[in-house]
Protein backbone atom coordinates (compact mmCIF):
# COMPACT_ATOMS: atom_id res chain seq x y z
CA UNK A 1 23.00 -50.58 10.83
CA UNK A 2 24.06 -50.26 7.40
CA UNK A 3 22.28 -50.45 3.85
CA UNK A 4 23.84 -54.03 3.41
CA UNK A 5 22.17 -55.19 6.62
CA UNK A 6 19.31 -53.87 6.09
CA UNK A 7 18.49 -55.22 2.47
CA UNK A 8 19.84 -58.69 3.52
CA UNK A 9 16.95 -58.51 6.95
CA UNK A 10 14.28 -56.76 3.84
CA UNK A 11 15.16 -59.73 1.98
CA UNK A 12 14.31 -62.50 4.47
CA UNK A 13 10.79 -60.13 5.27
CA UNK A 14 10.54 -60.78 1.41
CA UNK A 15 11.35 -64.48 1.18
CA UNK A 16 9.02 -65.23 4.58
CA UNK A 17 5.81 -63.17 2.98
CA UNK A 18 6.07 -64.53 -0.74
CA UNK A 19 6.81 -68.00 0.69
CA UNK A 20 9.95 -68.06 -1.17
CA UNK A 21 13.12 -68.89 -0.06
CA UNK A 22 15.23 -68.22 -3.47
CA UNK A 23 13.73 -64.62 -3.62
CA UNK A 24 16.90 -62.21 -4.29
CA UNK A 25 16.14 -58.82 -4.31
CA UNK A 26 18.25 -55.28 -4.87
CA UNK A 27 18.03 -51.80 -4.30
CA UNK A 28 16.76 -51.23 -7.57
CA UNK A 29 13.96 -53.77 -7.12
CA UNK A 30 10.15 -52.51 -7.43
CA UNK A 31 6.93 -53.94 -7.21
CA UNK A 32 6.77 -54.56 -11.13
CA UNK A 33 9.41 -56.76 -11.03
CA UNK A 34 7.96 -59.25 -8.25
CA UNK A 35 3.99 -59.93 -9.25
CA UNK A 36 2.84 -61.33 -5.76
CA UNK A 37 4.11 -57.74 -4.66
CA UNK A 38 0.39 -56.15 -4.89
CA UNK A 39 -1.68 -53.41 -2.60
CA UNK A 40 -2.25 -56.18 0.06
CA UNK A 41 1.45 -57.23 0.29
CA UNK A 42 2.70 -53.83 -0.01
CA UNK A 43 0.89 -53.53 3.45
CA UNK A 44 1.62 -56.54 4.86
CA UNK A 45 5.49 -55.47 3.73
CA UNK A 46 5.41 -52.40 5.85
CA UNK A 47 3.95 -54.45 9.02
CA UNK A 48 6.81 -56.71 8.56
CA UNK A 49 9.38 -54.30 7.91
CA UNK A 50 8.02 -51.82 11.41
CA UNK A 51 7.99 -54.91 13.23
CA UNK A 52 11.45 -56.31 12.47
CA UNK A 53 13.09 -53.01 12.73
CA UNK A 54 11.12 -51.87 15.56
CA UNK A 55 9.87 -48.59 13.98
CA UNK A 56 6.89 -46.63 12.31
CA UNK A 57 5.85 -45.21 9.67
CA UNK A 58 3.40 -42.96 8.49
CA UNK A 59 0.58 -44.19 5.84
CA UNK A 60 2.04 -41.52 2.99
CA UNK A 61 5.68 -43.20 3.70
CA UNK A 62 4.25 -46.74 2.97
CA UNK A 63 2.19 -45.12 -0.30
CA UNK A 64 5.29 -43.26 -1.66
CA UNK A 65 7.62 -46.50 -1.84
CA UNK A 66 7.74 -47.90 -5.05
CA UNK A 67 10.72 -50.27 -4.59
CA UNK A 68 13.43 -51.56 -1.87
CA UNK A 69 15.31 -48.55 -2.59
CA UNK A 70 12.45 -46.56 -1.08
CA UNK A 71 11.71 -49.04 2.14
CA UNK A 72 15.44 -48.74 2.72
CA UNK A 73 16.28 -44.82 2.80
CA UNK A 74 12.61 -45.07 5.44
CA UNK A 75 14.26 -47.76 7.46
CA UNK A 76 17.49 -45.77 7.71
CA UNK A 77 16.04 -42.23 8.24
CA UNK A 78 13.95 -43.95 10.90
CA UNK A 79 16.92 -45.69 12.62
CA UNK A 80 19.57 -42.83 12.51
């Protein structure tokens, strides 16, 4: 699975949680720049990315990403 594929499945994880359907979001994305994106969601984010991807992660993973381009290079170390 590739980085496109993965952001566009992050993206619908992101639209489904915020309970927003026009959410676009990019690599360069971080949890400044969308403010429902807080401690709780960060968590509920990480179920919903393990889940969809069928994968785990470790709690200091989950702490250490700071935006998409973070969840992504987890998701694709975890899936290579």
């Amino acid at each position: 699975m590739d980085r496109i594929e993965i952001l566009r499945q992050i993206n619908i994880i992101f639209a489904e949680l915020l309970d927003n359907q026009n959410i676009q979001i990019t690599e360069a994305t971080v949890a400044y720049d969308i403010e429902d994106w807080d401690s709780l969601m960060h968590l509920q984010l990480a179920v919903a990315i393990e889940k969809n991807f069928e994968v785990r992660f470790n709690l200091q993973e989950i702490q250490s990403w700071v935006g998409v381009k973070d969840i992504i290079d987890s998701v694709v170390q975890r899936l290579n």
